[in-house]
Structures are given as C-alpha cells and as structure tokens.
C-alpha atoms as a PDB file:
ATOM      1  CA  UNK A   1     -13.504  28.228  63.474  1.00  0.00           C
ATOM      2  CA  UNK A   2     -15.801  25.555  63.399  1.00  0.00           C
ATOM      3  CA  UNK A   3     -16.960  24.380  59.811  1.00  0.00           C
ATOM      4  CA  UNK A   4     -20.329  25.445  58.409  1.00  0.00           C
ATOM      5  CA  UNK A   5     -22.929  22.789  57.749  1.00  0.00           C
ATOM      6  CA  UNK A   6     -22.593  23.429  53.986  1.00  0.00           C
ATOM      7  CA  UNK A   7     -18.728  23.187  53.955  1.00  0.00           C
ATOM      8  CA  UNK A   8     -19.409  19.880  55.762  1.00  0.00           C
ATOM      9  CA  UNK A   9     -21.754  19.073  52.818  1.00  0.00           C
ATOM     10  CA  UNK A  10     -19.969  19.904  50.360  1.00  0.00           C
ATOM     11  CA  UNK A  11     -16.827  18.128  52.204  1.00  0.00           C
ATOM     12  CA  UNK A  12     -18.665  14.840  52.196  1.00  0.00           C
ATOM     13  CA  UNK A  13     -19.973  15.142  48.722  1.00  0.00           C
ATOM     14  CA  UNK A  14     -16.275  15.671  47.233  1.00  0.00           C
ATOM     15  CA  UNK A  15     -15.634  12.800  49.039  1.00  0.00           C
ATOM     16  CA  UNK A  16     -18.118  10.181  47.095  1.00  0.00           C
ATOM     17  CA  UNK A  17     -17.057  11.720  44.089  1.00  0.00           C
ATOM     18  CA  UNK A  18     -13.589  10.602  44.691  1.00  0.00           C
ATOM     19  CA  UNK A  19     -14.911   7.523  45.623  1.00  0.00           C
ATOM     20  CA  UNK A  20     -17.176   7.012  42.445  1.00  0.00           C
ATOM     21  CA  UNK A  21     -14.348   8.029  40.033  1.00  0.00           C
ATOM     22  CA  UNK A  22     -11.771   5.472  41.830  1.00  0.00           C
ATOM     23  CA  UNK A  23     -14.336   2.746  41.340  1.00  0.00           C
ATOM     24  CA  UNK A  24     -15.172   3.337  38.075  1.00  0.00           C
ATOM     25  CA  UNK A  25     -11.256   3.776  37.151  1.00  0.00           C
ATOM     26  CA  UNK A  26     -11.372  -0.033  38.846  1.00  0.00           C
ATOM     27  CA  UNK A  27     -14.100  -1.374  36.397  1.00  0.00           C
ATOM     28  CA  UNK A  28     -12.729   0.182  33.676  1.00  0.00           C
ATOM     29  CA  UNK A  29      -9.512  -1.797  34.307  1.00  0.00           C
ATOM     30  CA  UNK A  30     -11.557  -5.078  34.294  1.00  0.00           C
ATOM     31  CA  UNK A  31     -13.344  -4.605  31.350  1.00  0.00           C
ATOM     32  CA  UNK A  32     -10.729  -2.745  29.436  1.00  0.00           C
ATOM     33  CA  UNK A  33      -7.436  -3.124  31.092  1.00  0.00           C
ATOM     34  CA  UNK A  34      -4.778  -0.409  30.664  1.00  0.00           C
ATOM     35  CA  UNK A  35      -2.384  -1.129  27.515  1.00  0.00           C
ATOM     36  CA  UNK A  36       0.396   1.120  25.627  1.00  0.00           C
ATOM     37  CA  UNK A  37      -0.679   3.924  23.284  1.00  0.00           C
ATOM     38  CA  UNK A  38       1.350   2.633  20.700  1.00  0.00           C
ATOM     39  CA  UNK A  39       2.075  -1.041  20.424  1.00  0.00           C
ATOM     40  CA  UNK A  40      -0.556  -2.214  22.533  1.00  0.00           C
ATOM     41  CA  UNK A  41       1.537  -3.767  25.334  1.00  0.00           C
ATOM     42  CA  UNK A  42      -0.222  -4.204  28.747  1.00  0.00           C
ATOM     43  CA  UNK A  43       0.997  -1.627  31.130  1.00  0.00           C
ATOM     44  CA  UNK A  44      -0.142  -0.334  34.927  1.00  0.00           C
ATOM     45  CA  UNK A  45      -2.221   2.907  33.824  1.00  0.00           C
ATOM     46  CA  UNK A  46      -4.551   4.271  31.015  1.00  0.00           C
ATOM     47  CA  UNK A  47      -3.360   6.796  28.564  1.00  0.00           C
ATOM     48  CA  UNK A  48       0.334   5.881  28.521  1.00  0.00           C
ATOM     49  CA  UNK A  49       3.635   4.442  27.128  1.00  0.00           C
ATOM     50  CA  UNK A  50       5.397   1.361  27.827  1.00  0.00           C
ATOM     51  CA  UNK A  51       8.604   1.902  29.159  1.00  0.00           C
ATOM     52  CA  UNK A  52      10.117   0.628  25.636  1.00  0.00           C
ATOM     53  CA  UNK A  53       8.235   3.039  23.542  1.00  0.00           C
ATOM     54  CA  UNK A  54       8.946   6.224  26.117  1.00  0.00           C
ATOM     55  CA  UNK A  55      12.426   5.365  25.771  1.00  0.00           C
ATOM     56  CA  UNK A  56      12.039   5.084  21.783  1.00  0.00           C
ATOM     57  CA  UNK A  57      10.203   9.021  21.714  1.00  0.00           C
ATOM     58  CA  UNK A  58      12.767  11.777  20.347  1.00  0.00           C
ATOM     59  CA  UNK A  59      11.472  14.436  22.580  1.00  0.00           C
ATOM     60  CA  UNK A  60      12.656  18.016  21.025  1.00  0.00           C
ATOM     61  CA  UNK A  61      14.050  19.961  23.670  1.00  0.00           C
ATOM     62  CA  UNK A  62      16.479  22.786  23.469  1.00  0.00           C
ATOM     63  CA  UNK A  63      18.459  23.659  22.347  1.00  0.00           C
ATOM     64  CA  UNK A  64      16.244  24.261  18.623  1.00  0.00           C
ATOM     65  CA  UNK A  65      15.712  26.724  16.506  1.00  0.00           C
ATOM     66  CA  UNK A  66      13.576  29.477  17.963  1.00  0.00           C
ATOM     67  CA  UNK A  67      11.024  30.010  14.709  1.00  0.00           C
ATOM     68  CA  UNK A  68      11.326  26.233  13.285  1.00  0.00           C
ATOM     69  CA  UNK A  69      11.344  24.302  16.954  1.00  0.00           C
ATOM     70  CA  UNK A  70      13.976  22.376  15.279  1.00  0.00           C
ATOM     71  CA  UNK A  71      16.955  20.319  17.286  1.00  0.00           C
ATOM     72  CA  UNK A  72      20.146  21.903  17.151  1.00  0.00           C
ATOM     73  CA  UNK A  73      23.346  19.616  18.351  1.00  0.00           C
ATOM     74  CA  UNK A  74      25.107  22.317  20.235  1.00  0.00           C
ATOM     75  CA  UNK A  75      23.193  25.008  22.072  1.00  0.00           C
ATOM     76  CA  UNK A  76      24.126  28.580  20.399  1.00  0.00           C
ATOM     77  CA  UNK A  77      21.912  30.736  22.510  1.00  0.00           C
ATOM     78  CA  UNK A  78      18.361  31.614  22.952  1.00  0.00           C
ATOM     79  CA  UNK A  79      17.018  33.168  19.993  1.00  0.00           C
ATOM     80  CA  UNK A  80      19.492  31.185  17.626  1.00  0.00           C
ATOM     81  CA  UNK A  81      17.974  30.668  13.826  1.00  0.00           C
ATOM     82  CA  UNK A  82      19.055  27.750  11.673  1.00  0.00           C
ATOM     83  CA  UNK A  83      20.283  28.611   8.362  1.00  0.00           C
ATOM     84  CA  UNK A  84      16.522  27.292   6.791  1.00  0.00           C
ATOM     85  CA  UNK A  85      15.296  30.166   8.234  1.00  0.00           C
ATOM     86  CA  UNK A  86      16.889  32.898   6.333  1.00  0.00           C
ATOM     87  CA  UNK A  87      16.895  30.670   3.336  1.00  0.00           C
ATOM     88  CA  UNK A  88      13.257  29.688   3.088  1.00  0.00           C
ATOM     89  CA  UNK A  89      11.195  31.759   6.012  1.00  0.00           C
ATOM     90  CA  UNK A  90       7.831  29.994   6.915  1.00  0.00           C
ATOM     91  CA  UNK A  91       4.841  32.768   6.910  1.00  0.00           C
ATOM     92  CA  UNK A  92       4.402  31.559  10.911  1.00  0.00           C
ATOM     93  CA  UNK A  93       5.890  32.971  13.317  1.00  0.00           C
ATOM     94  CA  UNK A  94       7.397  30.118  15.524  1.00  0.00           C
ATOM     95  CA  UNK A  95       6.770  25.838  15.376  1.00  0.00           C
ATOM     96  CA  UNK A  96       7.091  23.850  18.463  1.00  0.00           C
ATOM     97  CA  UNK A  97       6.717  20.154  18.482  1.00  0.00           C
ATOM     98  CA  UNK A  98       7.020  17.506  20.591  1.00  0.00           C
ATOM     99  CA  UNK A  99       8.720  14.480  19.211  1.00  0.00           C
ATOM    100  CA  UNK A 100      10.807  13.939  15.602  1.00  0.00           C
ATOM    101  CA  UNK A 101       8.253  12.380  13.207  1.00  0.00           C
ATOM    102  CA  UNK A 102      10.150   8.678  12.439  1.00  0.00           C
ATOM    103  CA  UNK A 103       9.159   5.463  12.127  1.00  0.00           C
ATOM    104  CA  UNK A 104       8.485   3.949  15.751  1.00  0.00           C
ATOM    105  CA  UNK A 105       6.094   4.965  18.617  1.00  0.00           C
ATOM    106  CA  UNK A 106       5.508   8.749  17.455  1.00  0.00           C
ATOM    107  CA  UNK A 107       4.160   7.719  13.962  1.00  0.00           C
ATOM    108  CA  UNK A 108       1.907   4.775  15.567  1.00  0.00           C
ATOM    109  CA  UNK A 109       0.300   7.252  17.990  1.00  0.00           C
ATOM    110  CA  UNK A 110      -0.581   9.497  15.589  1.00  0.00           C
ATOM    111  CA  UNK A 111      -1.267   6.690  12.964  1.00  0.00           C
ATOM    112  CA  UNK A 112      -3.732   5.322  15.511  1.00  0.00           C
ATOM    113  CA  UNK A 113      -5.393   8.540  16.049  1.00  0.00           C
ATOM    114  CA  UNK A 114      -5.952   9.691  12.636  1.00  0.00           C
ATOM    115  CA  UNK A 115      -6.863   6.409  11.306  1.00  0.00           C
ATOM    116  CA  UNK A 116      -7.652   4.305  14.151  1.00  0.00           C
ATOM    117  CA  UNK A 117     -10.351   6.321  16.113  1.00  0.00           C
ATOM    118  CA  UNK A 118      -8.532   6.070  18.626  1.00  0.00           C
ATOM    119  CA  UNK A 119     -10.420   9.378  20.373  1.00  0.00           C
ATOM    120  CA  UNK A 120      -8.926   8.666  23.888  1.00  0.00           C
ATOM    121  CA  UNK A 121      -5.225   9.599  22.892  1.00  0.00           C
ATOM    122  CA  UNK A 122      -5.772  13.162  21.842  1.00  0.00           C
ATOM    123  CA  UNK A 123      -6.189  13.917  25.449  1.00  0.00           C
ATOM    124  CA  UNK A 124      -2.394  12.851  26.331  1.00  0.00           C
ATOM    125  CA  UNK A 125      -0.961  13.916  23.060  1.00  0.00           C
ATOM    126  CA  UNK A 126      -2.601  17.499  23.894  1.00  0.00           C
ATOM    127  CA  UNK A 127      -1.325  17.460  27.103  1.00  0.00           C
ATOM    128  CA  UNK A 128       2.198  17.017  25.646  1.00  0.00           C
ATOM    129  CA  UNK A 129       1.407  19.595  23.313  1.00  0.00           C
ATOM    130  CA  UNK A 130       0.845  21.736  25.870  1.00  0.00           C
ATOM    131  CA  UNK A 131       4.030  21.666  27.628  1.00  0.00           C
ATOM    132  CA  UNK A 132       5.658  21.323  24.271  1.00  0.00           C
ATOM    133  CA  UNK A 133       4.169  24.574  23.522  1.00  0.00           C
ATOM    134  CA  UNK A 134       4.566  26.752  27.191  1.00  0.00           C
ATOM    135  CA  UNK A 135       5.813  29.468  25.122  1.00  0.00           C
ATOM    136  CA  UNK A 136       3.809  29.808  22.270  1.00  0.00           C
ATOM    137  CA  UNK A 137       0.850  29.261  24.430  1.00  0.00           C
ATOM    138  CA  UNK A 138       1.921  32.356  26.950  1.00  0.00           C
ATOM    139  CA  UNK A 139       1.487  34.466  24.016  1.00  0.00           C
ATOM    140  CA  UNK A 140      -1.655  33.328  22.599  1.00  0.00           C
ATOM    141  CA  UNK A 141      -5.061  34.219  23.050  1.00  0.00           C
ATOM    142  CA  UNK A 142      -6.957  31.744  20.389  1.00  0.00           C
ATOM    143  CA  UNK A 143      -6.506  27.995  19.656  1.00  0.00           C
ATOM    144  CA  UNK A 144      -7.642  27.261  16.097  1.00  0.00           C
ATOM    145  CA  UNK A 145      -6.577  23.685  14.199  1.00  0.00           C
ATOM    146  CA  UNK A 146      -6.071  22.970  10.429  1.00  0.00           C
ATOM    147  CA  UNK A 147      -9.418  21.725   9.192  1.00  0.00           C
ATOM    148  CA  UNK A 148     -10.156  18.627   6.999  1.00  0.00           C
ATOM    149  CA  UNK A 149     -12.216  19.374   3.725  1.00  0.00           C
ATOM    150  CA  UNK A 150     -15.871  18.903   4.193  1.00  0.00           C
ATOM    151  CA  UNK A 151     -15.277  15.353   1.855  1.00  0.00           C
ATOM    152  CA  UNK A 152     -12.091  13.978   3.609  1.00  0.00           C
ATOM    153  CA  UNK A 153     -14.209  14.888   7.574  1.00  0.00           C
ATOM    154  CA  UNK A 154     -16.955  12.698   6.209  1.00  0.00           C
ATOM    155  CA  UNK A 155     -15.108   9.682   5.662  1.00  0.00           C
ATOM    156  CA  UNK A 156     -13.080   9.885   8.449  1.00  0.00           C
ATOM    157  CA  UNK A 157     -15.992  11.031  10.662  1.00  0.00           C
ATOM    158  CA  UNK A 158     -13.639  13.479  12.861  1.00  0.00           C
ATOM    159  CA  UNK A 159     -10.770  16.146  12.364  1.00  0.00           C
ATOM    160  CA  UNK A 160      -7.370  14.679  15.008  1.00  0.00           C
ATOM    161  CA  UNK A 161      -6.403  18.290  14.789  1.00  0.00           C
ATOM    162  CA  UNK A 162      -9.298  19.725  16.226  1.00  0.00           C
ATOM    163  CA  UNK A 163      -9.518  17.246  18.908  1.00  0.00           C
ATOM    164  CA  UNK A 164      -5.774  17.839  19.738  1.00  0.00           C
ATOM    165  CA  UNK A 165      -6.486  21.555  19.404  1.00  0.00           C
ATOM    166  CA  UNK A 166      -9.793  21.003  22.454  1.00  0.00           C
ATOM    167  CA  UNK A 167      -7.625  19.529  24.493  1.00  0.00           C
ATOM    168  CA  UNK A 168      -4.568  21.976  24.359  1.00  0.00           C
ATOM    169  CA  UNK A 169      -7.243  24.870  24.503  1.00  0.00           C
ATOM    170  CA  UNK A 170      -8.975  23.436  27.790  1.00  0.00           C
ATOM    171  CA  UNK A 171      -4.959  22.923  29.388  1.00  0.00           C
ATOM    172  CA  UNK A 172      -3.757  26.622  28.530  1.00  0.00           C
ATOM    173  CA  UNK A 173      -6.995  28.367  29.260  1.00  0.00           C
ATOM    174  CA  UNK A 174      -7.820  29.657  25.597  1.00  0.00           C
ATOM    175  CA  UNK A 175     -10.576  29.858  23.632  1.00  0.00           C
ATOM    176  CA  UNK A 176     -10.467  27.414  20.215  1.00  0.00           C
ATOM    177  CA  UNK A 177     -12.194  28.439  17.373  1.00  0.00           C
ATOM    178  CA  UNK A 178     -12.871  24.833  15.362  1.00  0.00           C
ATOM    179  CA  UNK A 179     -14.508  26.757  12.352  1.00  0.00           C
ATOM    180  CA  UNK A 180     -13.505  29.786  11.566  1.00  0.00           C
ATOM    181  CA  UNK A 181     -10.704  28.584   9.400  1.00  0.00           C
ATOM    182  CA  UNK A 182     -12.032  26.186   6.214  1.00  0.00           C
ATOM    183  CA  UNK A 183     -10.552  23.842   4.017  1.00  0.00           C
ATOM    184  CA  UNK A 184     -12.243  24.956   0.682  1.00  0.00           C
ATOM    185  CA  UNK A 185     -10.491  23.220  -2.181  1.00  0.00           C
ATOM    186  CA  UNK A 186     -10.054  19.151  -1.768  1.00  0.00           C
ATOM    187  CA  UNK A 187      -6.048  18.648  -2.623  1.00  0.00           C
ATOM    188  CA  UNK A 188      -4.709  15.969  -3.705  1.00  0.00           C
ATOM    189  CA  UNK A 189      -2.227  13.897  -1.463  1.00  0.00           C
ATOM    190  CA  UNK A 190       1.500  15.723  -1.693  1.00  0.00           C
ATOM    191  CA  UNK A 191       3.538  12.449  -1.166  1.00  0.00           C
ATOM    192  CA  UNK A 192       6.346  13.017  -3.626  1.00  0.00           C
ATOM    193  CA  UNK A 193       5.202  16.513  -4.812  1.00  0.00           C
ATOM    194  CA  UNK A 194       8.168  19.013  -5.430  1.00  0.00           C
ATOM    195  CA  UNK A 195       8.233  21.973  -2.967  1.00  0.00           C
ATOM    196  CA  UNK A 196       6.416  24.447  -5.879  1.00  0.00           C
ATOM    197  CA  UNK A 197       3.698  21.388  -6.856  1.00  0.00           C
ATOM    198  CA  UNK A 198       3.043  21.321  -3.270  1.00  0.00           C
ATOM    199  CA  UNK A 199       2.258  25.296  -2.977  1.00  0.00           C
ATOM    200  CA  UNK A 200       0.422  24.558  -6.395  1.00  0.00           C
ATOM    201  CA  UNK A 201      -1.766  22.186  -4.561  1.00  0.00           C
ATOM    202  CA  UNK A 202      -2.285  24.309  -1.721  1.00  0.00           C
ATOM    203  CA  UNK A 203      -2.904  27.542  -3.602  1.00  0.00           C
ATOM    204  CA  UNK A 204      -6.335  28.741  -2.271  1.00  0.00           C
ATOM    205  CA  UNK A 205      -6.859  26.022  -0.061  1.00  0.00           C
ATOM    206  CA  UNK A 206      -8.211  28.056   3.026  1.00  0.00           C
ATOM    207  CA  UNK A 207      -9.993  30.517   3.951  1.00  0.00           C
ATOM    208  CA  UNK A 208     -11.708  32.433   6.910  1.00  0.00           C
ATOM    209  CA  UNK A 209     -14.926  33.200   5.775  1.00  0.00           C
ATOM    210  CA  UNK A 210     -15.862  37.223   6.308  1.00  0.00           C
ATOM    211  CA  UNK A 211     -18.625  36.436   8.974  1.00  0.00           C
ATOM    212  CA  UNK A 212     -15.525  34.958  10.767  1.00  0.00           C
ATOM    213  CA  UNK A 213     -13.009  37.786  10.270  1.00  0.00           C
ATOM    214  CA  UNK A 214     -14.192  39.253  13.979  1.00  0.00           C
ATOM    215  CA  UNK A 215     -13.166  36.318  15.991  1.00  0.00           C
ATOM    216  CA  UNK A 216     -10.044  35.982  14.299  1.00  0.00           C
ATOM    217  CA  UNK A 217      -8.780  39.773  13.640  1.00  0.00           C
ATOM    218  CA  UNK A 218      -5.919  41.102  15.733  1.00  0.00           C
ATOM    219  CA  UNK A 219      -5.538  37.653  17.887  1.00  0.00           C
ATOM    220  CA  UNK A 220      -2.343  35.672  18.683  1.00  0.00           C
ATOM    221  CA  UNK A 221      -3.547  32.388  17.392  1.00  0.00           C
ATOM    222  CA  UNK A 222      -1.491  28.676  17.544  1.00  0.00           C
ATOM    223  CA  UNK A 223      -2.694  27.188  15.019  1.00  0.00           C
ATOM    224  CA  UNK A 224      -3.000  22.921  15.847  1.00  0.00           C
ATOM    225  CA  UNK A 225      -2.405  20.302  13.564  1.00  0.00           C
ATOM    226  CA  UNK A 226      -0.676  16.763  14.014  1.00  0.00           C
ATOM    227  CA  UNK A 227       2.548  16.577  12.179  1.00  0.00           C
ATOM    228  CA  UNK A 228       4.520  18.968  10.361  1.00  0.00           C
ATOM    229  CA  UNK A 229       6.067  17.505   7.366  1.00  0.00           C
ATOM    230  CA  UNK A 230       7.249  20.017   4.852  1.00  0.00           C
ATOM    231  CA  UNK A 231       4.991  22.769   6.244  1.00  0.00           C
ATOM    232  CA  UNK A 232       3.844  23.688   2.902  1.00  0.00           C
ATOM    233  CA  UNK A 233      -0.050  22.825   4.514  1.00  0.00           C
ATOM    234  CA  UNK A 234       0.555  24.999   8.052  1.00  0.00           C
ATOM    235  CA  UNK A 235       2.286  28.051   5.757  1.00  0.00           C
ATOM    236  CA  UNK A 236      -0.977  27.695   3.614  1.00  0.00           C
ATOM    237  CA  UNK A 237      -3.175  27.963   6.487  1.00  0.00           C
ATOM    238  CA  UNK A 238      -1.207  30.879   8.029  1.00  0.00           C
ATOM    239  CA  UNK A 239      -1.503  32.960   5.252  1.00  0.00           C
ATOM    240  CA  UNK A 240      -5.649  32.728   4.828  1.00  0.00           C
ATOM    241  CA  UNK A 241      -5.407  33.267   9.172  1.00  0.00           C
ATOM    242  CA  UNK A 242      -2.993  36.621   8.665  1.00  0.00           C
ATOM    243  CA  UNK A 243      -5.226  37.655   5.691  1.00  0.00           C
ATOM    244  CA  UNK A 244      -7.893  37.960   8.176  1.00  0.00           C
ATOM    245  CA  UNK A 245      -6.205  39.584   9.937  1.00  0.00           C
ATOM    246  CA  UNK A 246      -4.697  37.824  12.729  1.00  0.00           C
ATOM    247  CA  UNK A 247      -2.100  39.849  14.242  1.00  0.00           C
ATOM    248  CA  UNK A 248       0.457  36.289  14.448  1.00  0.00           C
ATOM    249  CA  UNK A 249       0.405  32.875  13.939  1.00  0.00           C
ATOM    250  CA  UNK A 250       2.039  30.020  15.839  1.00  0.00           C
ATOM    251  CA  UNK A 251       2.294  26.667  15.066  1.00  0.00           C
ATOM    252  CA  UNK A 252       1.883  24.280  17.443  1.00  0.00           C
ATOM    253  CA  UNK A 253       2.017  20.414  16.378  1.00  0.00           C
ATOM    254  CA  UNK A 254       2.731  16.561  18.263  1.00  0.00           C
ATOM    255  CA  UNK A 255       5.351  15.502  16.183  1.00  0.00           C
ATOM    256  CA  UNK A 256       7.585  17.199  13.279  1.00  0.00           C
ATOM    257  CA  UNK A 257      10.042  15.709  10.259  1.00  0.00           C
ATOM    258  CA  UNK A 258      13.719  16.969  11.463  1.00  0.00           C
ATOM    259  CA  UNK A 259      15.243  16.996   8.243  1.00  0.00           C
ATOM    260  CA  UNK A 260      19.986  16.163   8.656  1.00  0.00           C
ATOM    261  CA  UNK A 261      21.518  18.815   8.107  1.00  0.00           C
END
C-alpha cells in the first residue's frame, strides 16, 4: 500500500531531526570533546567511563542479600537474608545499589555530582540505577528522593537525589514526587557519630506534610538518594513516608558502603 502524503511528511521530517541531532552531537565534540565521568580522561563518547575506571567499578550483582542489596560470596538462593538483617532490620523494605561505595571511580562520580555541578552525569548514573533497580522498580508506582534542608539546597543550588530520582522516574515510567517528602530539621554532619547519636540526629528530621498525605498514601514508593552509608538517613526518611501512609518503601541508591563481614 502506497504511503500517504503525511507518512511521507512525517518520514522526511524524522529524517532532519536525525540529521540535526548528529550534527549537533559533532559540534558538541569540538567545542567540548567527550572525556571520562570520573578522572577526566579523553575518551570516544559523552556520558561515559574510561576503560580503566569501568574496570575499577564494583558492580553489585547477585548473588546479595534480598532486603540489604548487599554482596554475598557464595550464592545461597533467592530470597537469602544476611545475618544484619535479623539483627538490626532497616524500616525499608529492600536496598538495591549499583556499585560498593570505595575510594576510586564510584566516589568521584558522585563526588563530582554533588559537589561539582556536574548536572550531565545524573542522567547515566540514573540509567544505572535503573537497571540496578529492575525489581524494585516492577513493584513501584512512585519515585520520591531524600530531600536537602531548605539551608543546605540553597548553597548547593540543587538536590543530586532528586535529579537522580527524574531520571530513574522518566526510564521506569513512574511518576516522582520531588516534594512531598521534607527535610525539616537541619542535622548536623554524622561523620563519626555512634549508631544511637546518628538516630539522635535524625529524630524528626522528615516529614510529609498533610496536604501531601494523598499523593503518597497506599503507594509503592523507591525512595532515591545517592549513597547509602549507614542508612540511618534512608530508615529516617522511610519512617515519615510509611507514617503517611505509604503502603512500602524501597530504597533505591548509585552506590552503597559494603561493610566485611
């Protein structure tokens, strides 16, 4: 069947686009040529990792823990809990990360977003996140990130974890919900804190304000943030999520501290 003057249109218009975008991908290169997300080494394409950092990244892939997302070294079966678990249970339901949080190309990326406004490498960290995620995400109906306190967001000028949580929202097909969830008391840093000074310093931190309670009640919610260190911030933020009534709360995060067993 013969194609339809607009099909033929809208054939030839697709094709300039193409065009446009491969030419401006060209002068981009010129003016700002393609160089590692971490250490800054010249490589072939934007938004990537020299073949020396990719090969210094500790992906996490199973076998891990099914709640923490942490490595285990032999594979015990799906749905296998590490001893933390029953120990110390977090109040979310399930972590996933991508990478072990160490010194080396996973602290420089995030380094360099948080502090470097660095913008254009939330969009591959999300898409890591993503896949990182697949399960999680299959479950979940709202993207919300850990927000900065109205202080800390005006020095910094932007919140990583809501740019992160954008792009992961816009690759799973979620809604996000930047707001709902605020950082109301400005805590002090927890480097060196004991595990009870840190839920000290947390202790009302967030809440979801009652105007927000609809868009938030009875969802499956990830819940975004950059690393995961002791988790005493993401267990914090769960709790003011679930006391709004959220029916669960996943944590999804780029890179996580893997403590040895």
């Amino acid at each position: 069947m013969p194609s339809t003057l607009p099909d033929i249109a809208a054939d030839h218009l697709k094709h300039l686009w193409v065009q446009v975008k491969e030419r401006a991908s060209r002068a981009l290169d010129v003016f700002y040529p393609p160089v590692c997300m971490a250490c800054q080494r010249a490589i072939d394409t934007h938004g990537a990792l020299c073949p020396t950092c990719w090969s210094q990244m500790r992906f996490i892939e199973r076998p891990f823990c099914d709640r923490l997302g942490t490595p285990f070294e032999q594979d015990l079966g799906v749905g296998m809990l590490s001893p933390e678990v029953a120990a110390d249970p977090p109040a979310y339901n399930r972590a996933r990360a991508v990478v072990t949080f160490e010194d080396g190309p996973a602290r420089q990326l995030i380094h360099r977003l948080k502090y470097g406004d660095r913008l254009d490498i939330a969009a591959p960290m999300g898409r890591w996140m993503t896949r990182a995620g697949e399960d999680i995400l299959g479950d979940a109906n709202l993207i919300v990130p850990v927000p900065l306190h109205r202080q800390r967001l005006f020095k910094r000028r932007f919140n990583q974890a809501a740019s992160l949580a954008k792009v992961i929202a816009k690759e799973a097909g979620h809604p996000t919900e930047l707001h709902a969830l605020q950082r109301i008391k400005k805590t002090q840093p927890q480097v060196g804190m004991t595990k009870a000074q840190r839920a000290q310093n947390l202790q009302g931190a967030f809440r979801v304000a009652i105007d927000d309670h609809p868009s938030i009640e009875g969802r499956n919610i990830v819940l975004v943030d950059d690393v995961l260190t002791t988790g005493s911030t993401l267990n914090a933020a769960t709790r003011a999520l679930l006391r709004a009534k959220a029916a669960r709360v996943d944590v999804l995060v780029f890179a996580r501290v893997v403590r040895s067993a």
